[in-house]
PDB file of N, CA and C in Angstrom:
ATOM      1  N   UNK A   1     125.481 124.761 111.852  1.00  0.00           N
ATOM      2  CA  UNK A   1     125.871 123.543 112.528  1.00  0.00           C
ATOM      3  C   UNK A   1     125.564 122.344 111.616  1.00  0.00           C
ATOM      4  N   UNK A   2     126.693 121.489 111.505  1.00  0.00           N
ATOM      5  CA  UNK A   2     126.222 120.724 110.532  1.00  0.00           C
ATOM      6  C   UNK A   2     125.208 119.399 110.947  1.00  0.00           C
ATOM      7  N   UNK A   3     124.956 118.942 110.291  1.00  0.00           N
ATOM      8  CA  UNK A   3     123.955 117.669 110.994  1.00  0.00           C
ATOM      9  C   UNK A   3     124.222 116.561 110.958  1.00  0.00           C
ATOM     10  N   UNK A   4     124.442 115.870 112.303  1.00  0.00           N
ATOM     11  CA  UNK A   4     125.050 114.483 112.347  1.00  0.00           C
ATOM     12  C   UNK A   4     124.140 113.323 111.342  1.00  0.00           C
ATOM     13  N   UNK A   5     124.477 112.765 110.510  1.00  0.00           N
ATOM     14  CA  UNK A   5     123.680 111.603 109.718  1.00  0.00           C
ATOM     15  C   UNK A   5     123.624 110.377 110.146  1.00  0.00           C
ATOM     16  N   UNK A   6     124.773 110.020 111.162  1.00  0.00           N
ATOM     17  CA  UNK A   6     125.296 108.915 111.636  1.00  0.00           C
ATOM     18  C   UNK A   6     124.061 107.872 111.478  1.00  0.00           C
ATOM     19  N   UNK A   7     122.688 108.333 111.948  1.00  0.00           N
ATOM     20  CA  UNK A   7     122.206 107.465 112.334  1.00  0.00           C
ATOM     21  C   UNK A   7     120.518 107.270 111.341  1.00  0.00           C
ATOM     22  N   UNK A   8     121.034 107.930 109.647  1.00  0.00           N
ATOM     23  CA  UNK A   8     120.276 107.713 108.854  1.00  0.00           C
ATOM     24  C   UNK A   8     120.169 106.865 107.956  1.00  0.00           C
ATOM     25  N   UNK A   9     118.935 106.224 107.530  1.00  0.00           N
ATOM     26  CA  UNK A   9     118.688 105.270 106.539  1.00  0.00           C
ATOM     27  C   UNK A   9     119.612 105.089 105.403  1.00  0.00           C
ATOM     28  N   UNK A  10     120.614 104.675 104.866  1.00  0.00           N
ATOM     29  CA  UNK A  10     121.395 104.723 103.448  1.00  0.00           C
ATOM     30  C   UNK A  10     120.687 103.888 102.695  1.00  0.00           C
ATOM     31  N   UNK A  11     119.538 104.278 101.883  1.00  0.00           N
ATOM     32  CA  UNK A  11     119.407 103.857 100.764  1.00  0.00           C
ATOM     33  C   UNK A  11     119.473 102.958  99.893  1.00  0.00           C
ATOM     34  N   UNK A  12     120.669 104.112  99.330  1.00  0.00           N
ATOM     35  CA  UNK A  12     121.419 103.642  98.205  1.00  0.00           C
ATOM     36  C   UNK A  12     122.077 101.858  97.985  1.00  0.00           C
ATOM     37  N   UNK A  13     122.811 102.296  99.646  1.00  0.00           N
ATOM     38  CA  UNK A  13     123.258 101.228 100.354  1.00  0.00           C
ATOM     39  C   UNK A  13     122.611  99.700 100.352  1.00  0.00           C
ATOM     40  N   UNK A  14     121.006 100.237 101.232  1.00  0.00           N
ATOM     41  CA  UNK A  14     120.365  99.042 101.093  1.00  0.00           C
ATOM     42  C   UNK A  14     120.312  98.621  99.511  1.00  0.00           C
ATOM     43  N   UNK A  15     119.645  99.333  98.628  1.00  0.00           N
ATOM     44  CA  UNK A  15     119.664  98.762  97.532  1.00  0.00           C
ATOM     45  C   UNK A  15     120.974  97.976  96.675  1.00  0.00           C
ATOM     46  N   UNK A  16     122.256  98.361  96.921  1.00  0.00           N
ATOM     47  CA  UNK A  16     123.103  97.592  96.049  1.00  0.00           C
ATOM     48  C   UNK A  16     123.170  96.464  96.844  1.00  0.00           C
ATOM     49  N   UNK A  17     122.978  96.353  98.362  1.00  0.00           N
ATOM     50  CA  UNK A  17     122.759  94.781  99.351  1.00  0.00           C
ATOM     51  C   UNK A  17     121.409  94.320  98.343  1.00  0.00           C
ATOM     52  N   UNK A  18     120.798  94.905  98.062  1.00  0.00           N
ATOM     53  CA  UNK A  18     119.540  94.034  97.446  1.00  0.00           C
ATOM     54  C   UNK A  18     119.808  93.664  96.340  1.00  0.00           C
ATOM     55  N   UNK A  19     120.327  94.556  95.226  1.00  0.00           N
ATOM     56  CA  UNK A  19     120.874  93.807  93.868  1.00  0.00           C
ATOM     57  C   UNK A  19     121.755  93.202  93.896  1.00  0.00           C
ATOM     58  N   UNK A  20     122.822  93.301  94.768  1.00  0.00           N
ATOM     59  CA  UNK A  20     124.081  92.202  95.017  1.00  0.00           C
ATOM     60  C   UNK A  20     123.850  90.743  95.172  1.00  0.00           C
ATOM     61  N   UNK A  21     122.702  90.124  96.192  1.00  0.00           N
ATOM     62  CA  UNK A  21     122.378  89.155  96.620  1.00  0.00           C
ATOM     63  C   UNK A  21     121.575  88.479  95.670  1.00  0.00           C
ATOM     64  N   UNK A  22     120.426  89.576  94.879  1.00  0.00           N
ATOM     65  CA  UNK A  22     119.602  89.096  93.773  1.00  0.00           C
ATOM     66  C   UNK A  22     120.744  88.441  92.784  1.00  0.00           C
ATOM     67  N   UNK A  23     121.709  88.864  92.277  1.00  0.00           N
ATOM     68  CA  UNK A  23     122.450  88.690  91.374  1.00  0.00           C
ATOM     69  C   UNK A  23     123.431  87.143  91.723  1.00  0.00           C
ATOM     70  N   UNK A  24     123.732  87.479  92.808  1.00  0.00           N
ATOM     71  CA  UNK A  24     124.415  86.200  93.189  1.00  0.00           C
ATOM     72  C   UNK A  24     123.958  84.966  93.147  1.00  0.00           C
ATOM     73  N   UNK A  25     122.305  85.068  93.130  1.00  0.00           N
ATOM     74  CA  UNK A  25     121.437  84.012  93.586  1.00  0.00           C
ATOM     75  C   UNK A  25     120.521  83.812  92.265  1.00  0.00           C
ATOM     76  N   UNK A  26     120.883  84.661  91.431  1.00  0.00           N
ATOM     77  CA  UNK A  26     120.418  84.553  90.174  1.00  0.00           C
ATOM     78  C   UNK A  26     118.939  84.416  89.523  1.00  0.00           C
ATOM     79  N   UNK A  27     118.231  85.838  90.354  1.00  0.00           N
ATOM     80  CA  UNK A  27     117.056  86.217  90.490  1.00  0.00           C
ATOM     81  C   UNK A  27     116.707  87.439  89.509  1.00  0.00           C
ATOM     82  N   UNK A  28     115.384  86.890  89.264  1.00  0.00           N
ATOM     83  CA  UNK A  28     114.808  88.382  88.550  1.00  0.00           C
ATOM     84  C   UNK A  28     114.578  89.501  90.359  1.00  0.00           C
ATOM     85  N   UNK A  29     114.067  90.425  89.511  1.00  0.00           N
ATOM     86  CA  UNK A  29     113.585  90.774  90.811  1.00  0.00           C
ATOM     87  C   UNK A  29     112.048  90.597  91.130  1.00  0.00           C
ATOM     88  N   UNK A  30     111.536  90.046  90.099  1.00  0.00           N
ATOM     89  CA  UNK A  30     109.580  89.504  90.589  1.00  0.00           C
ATOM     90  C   UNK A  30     110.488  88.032  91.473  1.00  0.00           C
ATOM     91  N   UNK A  31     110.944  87.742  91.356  1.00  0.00           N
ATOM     92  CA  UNK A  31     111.260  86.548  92.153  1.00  0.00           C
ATOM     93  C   UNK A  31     111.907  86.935  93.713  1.00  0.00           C
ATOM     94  N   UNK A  32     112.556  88.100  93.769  1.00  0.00           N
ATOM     95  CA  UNK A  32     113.279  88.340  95.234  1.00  0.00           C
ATOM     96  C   UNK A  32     111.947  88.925  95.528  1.00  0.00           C
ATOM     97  N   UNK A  33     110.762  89.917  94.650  1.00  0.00           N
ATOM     98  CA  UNK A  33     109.428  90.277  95.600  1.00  0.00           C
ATOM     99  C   UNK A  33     108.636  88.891  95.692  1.00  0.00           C
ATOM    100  N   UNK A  34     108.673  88.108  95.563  1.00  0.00           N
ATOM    101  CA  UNK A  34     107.802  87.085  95.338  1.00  0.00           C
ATOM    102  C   UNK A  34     108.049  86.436  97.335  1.00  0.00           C
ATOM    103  N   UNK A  35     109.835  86.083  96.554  1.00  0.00           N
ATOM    104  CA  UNK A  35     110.208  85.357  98.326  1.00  0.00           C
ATOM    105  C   UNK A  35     110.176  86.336  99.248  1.00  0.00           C
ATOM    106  N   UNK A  36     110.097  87.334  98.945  1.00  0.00           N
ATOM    107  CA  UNK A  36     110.288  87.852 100.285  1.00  0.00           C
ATOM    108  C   UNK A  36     108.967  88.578 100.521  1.00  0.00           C
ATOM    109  N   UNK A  37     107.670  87.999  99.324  1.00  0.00           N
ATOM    110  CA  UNK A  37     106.350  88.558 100.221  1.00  0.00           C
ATOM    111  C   UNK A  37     106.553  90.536  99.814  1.00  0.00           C
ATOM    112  N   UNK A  38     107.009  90.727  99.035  1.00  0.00           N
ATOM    113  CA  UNK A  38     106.647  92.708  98.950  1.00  0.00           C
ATOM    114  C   UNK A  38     106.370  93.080  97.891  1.00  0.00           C
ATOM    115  N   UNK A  39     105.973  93.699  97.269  1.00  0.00           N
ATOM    116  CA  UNK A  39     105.038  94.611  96.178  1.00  0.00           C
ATOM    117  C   UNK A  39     106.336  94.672  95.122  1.00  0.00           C
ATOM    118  N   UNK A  40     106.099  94.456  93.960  1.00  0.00           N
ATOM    119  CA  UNK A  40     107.069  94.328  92.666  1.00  0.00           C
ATOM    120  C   UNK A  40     107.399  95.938  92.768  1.00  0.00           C
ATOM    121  N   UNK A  41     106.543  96.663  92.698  1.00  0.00           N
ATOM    122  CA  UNK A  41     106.075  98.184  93.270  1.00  0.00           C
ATOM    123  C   UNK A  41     106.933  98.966  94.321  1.00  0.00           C
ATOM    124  N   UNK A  42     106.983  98.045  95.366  1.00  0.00           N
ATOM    125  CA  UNK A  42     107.858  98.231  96.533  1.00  0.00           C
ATOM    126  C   UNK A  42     109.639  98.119  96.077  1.00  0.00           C
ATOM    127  N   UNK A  43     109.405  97.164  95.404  1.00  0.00           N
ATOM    128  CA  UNK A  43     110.998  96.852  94.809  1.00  0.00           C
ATOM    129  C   UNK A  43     111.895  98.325  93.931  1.00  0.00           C
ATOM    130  N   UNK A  44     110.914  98.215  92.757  1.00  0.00           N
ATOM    131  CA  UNK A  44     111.104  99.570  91.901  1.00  0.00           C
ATOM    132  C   UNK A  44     110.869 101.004  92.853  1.00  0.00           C
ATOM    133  N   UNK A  45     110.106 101.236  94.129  1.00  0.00           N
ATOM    134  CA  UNK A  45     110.437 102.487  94.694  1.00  0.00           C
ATOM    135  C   UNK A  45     111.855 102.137  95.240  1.00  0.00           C
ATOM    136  N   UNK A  46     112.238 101.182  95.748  1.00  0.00           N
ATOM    137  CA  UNK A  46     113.673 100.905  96.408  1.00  0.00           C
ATOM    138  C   UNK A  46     114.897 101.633  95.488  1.00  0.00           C
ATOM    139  N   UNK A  47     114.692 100.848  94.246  1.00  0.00           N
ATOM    140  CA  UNK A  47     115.495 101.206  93.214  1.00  0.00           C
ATOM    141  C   UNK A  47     115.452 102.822  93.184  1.00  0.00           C
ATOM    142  N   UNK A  48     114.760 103.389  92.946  1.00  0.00           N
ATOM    143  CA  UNK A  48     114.807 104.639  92.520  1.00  0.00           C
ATOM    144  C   UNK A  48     115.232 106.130  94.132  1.00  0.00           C
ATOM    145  N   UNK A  49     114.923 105.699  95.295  1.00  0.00           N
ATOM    146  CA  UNK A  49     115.051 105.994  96.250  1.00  0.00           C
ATOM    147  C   UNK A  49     113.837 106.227  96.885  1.00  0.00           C
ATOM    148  N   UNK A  50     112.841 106.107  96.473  1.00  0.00           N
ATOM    149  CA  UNK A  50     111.626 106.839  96.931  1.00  0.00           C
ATOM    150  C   UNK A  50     110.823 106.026  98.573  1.00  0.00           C
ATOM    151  N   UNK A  51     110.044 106.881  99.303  1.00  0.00           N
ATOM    152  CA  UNK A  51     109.713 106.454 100.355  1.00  0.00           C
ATOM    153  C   UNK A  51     109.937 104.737 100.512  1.00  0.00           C
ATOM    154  N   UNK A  52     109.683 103.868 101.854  1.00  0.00           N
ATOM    155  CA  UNK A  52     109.892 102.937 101.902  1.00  0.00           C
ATOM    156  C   UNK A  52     108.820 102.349 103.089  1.00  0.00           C
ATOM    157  N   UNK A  53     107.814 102.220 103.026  1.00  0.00           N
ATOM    158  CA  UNK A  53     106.828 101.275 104.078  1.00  0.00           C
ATOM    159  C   UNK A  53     108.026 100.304 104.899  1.00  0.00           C
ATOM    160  N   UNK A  54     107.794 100.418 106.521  1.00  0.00           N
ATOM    161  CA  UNK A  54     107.914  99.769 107.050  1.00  0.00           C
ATOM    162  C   UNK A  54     108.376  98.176 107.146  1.00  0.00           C
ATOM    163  N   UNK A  55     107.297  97.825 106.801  1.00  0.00           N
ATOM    164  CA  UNK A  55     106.864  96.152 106.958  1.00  0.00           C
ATOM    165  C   UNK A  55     107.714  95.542 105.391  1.00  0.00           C
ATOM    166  N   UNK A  56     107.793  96.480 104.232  1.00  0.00           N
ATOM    167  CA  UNK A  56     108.045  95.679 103.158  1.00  0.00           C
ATOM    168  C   UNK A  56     109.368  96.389 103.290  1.00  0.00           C
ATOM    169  N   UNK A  57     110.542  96.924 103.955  1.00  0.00           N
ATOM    170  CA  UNK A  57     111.562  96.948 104.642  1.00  0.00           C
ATOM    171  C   UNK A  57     112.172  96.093 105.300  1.00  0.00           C
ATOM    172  N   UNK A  58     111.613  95.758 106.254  1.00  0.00           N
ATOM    173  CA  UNK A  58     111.860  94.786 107.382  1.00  0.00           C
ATOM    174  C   UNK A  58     112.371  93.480 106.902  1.00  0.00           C
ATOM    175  N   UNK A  59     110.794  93.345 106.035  1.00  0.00           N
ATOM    176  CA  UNK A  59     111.103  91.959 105.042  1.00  0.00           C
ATOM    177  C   UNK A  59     112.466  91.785 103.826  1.00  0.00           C
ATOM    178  N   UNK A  60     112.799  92.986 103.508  1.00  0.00           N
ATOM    179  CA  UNK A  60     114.113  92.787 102.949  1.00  0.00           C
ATOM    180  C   UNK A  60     115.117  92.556 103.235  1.00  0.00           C
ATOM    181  N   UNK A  61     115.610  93.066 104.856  1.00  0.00           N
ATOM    182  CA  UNK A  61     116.352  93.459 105.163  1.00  0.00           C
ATOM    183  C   UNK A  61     116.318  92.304 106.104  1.00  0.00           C
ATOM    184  N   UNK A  62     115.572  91.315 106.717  1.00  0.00           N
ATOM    185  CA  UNK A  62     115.418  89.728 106.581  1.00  0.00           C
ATOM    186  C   UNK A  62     115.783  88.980 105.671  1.00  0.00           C
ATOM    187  N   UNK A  63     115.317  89.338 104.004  1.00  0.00           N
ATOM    188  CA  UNK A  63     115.977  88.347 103.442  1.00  0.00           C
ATOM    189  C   UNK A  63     117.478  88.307 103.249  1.00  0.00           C
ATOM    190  N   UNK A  64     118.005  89.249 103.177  1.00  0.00           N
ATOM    191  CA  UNK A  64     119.102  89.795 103.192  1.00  0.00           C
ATOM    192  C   UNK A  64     119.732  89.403 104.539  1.00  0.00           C
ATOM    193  N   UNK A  65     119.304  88.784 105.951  1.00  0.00           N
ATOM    194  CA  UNK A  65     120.680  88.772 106.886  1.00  0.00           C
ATOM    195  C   UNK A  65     120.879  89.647 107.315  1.00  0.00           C
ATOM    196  N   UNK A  66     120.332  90.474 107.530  1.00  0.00           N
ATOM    197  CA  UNK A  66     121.357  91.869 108.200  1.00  0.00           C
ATOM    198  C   UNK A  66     119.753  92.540 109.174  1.00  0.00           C
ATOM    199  N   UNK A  67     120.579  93.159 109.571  1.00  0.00           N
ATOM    200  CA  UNK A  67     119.891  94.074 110.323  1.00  0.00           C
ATOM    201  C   UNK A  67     119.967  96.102 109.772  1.00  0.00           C
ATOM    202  N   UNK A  68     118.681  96.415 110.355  1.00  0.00           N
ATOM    203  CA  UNK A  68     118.367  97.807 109.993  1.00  0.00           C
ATOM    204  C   UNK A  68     119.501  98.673 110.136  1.00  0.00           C
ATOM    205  N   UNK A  69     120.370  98.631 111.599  1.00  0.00           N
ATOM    206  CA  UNK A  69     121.188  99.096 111.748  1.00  0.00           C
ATOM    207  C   UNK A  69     122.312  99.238 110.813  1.00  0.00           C
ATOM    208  N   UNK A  70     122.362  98.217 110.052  1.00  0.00           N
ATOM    209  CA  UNK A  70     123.828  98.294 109.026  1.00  0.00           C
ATOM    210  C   UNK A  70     123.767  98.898 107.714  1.00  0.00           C
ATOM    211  N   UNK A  71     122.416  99.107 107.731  1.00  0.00           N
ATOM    212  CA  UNK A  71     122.083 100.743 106.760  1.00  0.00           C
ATOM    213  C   UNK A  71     122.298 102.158 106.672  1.00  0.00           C
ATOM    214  N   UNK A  72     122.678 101.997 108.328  1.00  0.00           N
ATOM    215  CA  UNK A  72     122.845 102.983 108.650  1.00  0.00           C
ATOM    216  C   UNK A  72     123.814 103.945 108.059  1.00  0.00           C
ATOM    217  N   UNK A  73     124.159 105.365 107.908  1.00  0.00           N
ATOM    218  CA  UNK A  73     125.118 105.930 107.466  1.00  0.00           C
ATOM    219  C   UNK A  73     126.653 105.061 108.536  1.00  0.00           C
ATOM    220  N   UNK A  74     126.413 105.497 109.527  1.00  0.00           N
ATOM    221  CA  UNK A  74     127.128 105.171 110.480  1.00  0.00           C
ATOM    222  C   UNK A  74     128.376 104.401 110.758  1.00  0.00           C
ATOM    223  N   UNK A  75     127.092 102.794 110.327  1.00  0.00           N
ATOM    224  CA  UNK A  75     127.841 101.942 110.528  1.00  0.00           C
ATOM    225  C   UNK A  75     128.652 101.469 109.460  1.00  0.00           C
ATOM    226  N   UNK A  76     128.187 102.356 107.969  1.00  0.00           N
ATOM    227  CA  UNK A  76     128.306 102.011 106.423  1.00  0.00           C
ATOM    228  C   UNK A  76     129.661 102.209 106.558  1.00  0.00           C
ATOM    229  N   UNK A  77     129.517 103.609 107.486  1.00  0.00           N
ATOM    230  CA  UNK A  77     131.387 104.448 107.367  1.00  0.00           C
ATOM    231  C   UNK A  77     132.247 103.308 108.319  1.00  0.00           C
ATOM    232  N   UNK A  78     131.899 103.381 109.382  1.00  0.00           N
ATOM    233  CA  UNK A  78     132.655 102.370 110.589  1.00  0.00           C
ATOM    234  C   UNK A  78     133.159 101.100 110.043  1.00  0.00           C
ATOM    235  N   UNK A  79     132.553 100.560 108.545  1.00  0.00           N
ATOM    236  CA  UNK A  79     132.628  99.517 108.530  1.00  0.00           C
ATOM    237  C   UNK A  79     132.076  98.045 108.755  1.00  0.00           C
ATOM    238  N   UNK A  80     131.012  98.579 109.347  1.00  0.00           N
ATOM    239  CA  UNK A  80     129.726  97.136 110.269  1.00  0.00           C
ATOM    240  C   UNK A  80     129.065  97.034 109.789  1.00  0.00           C
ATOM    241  N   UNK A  81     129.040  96.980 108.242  1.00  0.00           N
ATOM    242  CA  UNK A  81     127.476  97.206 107.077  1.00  0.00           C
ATOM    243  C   UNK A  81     128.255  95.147 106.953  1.00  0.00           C
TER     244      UNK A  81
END
């Protein structure tokens, strides 16, 4: 049976929303961890895919405008990212 994803974290996803916006706004990335308060540390696990704390999530995905939900696989496919 295969397994619905609909409603898993994309990553990847979040991260090109994070380098997209850095880039537009013409940021290192010690400067997008700086404003947005998260671990330079936290940034580079983003990049690479690796686990993701909570709280220094949240805060990205704040600076960024969006909500958790539009990470989703789901909504990536539907279109609502």
């Amino acid at each position: 049976m295969p397994i619905d994803d609909a409603g898993r974290f994309d990553a990847a996803a979040f991260y090109g929303a994070l380098d997209a916006r850095r880039i537009e706004r013409g940021m290192s990335w010690r400067e997008v961890a700086g404003e947005t308060g998260v671990a330079a540390s936290t940034m580079t696990r983003t990049r690479l895919g690796g686990r993701l704390e909570v709280d220094g999530t949240l805060a990205m995905v704040r600076w960024l405008g969006r909500t958790m939900e539009s990470f989703t696989y789901g909504q990536i496919r539907g279109g609502r990212g």
